[in-house]
PDB file of N, CA and C in Angstrom:
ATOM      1  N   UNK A   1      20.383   9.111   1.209  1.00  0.00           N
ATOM      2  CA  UNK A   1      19.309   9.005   0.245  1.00  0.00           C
ATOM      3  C   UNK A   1      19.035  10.405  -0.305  1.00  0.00           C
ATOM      4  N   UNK A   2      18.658  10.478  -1.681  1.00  0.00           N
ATOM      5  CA  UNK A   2      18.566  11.545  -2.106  1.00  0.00           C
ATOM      6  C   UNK A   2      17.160  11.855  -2.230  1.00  0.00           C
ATOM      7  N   UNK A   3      16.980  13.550  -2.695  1.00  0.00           N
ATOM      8  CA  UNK A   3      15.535  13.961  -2.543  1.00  0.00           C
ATOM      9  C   UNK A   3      15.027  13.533  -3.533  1.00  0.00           C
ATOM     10  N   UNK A   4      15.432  12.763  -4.522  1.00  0.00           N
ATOM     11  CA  UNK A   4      14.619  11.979  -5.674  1.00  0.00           C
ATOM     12  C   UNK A   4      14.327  10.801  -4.977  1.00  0.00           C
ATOM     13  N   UNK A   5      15.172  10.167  -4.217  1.00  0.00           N
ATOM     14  CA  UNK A   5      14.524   8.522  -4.097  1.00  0.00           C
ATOM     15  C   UNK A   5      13.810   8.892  -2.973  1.00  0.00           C
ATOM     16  N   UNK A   6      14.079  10.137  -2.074  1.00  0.00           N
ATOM     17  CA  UNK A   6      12.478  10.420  -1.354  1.00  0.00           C
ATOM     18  C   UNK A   6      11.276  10.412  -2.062  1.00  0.00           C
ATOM     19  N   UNK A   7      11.030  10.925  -3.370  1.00  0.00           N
ATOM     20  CA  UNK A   7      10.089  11.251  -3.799  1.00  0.00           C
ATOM     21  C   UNK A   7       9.833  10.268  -4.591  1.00  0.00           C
ATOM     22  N   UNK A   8      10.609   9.209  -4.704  1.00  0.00           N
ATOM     23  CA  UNK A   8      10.234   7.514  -5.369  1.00  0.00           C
ATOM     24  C   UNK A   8       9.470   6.793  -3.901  1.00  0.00           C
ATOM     25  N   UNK A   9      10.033   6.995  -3.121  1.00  0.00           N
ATOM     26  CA  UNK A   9       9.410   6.429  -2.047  1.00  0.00           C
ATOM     27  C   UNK A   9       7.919   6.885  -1.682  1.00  0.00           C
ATOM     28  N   UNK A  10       7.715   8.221  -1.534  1.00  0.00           N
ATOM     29  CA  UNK A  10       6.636   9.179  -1.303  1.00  0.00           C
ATOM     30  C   UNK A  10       5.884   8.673  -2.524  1.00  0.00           C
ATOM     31  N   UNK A  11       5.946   8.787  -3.986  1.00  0.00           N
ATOM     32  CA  UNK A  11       5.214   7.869  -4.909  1.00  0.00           C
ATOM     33  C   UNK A  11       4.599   6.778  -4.458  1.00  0.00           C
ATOM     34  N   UNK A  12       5.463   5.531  -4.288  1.00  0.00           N
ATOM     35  CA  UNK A  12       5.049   4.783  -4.097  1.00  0.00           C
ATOM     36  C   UNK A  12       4.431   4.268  -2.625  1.00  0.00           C
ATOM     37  N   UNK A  13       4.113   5.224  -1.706  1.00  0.00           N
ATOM     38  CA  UNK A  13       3.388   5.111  -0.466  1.00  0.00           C
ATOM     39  C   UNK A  13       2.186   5.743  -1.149  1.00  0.00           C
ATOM     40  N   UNK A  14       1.800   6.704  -1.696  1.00  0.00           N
ATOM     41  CA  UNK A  14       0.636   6.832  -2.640  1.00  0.00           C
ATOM     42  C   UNK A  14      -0.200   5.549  -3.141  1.00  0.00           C
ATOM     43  N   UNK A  15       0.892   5.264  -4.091  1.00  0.00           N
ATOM     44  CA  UNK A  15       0.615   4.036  -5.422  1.00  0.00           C
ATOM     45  C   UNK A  15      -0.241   2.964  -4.436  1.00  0.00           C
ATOM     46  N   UNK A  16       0.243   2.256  -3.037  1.00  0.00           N
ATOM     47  CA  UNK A  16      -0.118   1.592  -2.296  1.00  0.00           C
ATOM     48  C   UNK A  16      -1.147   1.744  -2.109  1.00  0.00           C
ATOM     49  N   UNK A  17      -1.601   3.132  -1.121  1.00  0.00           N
ATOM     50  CA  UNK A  17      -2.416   4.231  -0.650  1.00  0.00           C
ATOM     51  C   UNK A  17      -3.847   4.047  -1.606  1.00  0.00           C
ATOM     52  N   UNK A  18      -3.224   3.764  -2.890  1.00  0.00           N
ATOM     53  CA  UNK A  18      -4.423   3.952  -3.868  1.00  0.00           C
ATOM     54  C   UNK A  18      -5.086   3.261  -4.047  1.00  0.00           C
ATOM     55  N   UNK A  19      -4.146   1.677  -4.423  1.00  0.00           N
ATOM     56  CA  UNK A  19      -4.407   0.449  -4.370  1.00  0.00           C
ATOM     57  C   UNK A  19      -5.264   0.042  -3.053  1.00  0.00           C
ATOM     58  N   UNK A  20      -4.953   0.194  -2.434  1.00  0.00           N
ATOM     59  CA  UNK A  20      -5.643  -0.104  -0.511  1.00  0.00           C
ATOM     60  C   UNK A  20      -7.384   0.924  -1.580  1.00  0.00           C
ATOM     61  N   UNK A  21      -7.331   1.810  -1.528  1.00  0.00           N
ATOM     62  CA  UNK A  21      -8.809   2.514  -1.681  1.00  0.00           C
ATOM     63  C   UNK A  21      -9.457   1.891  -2.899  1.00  0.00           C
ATOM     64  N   UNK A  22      -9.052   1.089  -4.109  1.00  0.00           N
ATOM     65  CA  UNK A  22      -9.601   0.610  -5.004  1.00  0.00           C
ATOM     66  C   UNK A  22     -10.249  -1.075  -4.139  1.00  0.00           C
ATOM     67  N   UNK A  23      -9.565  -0.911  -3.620  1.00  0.00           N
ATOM     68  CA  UNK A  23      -9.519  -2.332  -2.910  1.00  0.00           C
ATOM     69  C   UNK A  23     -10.609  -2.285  -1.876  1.00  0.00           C
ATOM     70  N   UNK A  24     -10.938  -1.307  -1.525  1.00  0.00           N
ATOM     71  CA  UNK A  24     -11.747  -1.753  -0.606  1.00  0.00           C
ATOM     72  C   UNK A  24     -13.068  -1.270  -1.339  1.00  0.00           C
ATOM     73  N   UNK A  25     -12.829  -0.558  -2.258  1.00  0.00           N
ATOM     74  CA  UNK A  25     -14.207  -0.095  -2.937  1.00  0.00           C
ATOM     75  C   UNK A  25     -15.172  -1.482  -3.269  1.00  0.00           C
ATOM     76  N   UNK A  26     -14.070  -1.933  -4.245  1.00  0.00           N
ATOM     77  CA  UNK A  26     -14.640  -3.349  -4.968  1.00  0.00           C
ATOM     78  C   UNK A  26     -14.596  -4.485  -3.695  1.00  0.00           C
ATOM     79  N   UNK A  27     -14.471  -4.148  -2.341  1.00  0.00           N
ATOM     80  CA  UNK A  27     -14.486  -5.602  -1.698  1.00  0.00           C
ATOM     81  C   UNK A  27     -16.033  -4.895  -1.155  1.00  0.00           C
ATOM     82  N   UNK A  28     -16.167  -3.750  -0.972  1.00  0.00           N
ATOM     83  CA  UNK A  28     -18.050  -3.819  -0.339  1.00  0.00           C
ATOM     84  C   UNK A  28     -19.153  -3.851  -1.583  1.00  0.00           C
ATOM     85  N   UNK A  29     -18.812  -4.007  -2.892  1.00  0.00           N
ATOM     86  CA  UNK A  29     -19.233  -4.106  -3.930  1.00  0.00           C
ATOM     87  C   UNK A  29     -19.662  -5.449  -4.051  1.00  0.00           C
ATOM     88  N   UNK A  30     -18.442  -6.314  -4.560  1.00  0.00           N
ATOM     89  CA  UNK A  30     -18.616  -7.248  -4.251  1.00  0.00           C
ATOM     90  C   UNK A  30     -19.496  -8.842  -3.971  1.00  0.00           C
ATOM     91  N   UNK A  31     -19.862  -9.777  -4.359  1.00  0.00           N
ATOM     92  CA  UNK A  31     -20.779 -10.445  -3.533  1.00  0.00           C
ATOM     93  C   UNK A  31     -20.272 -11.695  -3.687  1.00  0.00           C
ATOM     94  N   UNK A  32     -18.890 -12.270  -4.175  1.00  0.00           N
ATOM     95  CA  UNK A  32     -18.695 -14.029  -4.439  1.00  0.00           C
ATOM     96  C   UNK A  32     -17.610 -13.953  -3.298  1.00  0.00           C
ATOM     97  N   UNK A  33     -18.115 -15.082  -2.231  1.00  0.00           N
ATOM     98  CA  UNK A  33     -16.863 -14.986  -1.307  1.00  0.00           C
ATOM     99  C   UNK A  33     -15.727 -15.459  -1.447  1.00  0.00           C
ATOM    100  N   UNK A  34     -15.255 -15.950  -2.348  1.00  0.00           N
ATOM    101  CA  UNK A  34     -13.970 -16.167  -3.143  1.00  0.00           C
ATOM    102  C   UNK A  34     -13.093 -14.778  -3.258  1.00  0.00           C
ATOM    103  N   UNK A  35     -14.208 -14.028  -4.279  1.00  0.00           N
ATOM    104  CA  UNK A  35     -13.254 -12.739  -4.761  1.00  0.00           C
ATOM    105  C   UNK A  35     -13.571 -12.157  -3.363  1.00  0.00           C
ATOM    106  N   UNK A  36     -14.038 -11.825  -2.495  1.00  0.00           N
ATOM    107  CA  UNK A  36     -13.737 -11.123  -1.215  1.00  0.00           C
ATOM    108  C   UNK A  36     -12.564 -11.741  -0.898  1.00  0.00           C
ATOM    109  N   UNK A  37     -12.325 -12.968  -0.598  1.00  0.00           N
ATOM    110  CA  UNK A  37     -10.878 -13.411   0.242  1.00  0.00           C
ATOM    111  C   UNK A  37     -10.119 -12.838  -0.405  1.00  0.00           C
ATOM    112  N   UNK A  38     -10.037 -12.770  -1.675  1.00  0.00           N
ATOM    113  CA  UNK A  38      -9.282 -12.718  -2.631  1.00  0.00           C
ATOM    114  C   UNK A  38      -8.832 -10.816  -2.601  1.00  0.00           C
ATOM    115  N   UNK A  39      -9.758 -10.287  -2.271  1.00  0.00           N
ATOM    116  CA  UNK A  39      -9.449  -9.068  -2.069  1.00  0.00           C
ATOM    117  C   UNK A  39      -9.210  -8.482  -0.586  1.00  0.00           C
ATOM    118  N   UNK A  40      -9.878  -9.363  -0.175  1.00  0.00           N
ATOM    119  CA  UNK A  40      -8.555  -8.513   1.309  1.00  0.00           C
ATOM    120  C   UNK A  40      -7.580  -9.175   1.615  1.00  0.00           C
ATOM    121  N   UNK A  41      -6.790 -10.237   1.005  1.00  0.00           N
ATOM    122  CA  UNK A  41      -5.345 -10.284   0.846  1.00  0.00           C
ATOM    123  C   UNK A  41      -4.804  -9.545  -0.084  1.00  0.00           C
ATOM    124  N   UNK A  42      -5.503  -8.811  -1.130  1.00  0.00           N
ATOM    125  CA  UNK A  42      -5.011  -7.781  -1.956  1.00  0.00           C
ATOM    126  C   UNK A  42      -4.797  -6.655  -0.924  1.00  0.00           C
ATOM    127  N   UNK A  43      -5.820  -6.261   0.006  1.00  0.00           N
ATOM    128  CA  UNK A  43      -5.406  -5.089   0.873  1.00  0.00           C
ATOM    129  C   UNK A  43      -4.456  -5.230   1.767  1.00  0.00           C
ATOM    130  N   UNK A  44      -4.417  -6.166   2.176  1.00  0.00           N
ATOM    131  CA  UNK A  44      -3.254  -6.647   3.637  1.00  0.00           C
ATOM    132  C   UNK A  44      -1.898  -6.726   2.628  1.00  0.00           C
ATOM    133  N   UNK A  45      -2.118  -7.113   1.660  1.00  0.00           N
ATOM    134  CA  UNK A  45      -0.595  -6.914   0.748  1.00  0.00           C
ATOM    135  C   UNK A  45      -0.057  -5.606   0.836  1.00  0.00           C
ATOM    136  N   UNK A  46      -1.086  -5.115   0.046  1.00  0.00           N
ATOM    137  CA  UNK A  46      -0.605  -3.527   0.078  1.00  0.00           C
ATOM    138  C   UNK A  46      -0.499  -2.611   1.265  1.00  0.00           C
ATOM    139  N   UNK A  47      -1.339  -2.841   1.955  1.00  0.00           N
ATOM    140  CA  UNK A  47      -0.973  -2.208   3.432  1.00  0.00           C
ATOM    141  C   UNK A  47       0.388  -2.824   4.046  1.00  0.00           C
ATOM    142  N   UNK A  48       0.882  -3.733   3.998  1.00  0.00           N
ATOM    143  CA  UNK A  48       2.025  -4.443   4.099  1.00  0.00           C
ATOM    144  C   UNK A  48       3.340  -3.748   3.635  1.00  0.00           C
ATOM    145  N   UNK A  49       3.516  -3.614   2.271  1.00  0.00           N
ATOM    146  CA  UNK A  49       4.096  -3.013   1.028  1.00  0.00           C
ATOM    147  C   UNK A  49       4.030  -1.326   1.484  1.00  0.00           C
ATOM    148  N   UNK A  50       2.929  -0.355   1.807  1.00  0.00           N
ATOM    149  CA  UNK A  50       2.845   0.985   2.089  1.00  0.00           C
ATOM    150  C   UNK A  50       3.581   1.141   3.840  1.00  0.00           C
ATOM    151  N   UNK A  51       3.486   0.190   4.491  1.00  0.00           N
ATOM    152  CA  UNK A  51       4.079   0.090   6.122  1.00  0.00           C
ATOM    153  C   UNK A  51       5.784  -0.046   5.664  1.00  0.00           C
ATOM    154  N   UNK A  52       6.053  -1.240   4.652  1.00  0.00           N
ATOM    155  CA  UNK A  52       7.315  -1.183   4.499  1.00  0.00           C
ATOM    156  C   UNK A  52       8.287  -0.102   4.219  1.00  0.00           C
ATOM    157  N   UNK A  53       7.473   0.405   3.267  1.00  0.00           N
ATOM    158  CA  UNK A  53       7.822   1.440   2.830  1.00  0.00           C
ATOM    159  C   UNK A  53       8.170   2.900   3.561  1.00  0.00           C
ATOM    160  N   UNK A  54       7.080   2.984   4.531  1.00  0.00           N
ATOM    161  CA  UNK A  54       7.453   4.235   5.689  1.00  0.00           C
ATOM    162  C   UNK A  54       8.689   3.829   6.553  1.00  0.00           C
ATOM    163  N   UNK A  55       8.525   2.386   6.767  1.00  0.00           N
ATOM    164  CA  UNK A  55       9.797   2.164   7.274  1.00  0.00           C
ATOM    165  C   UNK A  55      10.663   1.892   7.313  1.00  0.00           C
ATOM    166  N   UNK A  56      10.898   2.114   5.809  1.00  0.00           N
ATOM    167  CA  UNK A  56      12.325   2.567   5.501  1.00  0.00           C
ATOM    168  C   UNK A  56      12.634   3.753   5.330  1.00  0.00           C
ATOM    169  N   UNK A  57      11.877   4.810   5.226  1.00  0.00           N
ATOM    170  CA  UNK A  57      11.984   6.083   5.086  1.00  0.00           C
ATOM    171  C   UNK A  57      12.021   6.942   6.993  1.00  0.00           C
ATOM    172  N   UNK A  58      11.559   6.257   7.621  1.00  0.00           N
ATOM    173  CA  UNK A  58      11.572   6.178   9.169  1.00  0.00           C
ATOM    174  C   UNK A  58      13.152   6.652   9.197  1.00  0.00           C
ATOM    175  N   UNK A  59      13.701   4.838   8.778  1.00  0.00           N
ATOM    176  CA  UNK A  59      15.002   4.547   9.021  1.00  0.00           C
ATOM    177  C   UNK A  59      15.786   4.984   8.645  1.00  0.00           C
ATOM    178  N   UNK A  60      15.562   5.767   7.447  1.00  0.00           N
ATOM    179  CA  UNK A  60      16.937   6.721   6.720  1.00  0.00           C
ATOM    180  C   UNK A  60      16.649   8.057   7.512  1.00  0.00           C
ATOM    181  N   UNK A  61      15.531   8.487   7.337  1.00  0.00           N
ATOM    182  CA  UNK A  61      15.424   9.589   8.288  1.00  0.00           C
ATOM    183  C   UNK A  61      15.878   9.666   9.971  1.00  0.00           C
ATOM    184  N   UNK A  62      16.878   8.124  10.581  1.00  0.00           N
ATOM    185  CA  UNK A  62      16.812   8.559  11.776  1.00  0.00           C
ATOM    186  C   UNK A  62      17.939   7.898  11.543  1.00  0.00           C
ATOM    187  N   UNK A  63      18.760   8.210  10.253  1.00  0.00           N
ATOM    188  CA  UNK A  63      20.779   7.754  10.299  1.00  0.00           C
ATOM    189  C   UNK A  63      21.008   9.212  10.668  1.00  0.00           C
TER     190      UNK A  63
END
């Protein structure tokens, strides 16, 4: 892997990173319990998606 698709990866553990903090802003905001469900499967996505992501970068880092 090259030091560019490190730094596509490193992006997008951010991009996640960010998403997860918008996400939780607007879920204590908030007050219809619909859009709450609705937003912490938005966070568990992305925390999902940002975990994947380290671990694949784990995994290239330990060929």
């Amino acid at each position: 892997m090259t030091q560019k698709d490190l730094l596509y990866m490193e992006d997008g553990i951010n991009h996640e990173a960010n998403l997860v903090s918008i996400c939780e802003y607007y879920l204590e905001i908030a007050e219809d319990s619909n859009l709450k469900s609705f937003i912490k499967a938005q966070i568990k996505k992305h925390l999902n998606l940002k975990n994947k992501i380290l671990k694949t970068m784990e995994d290239v880092s330990n060929e």
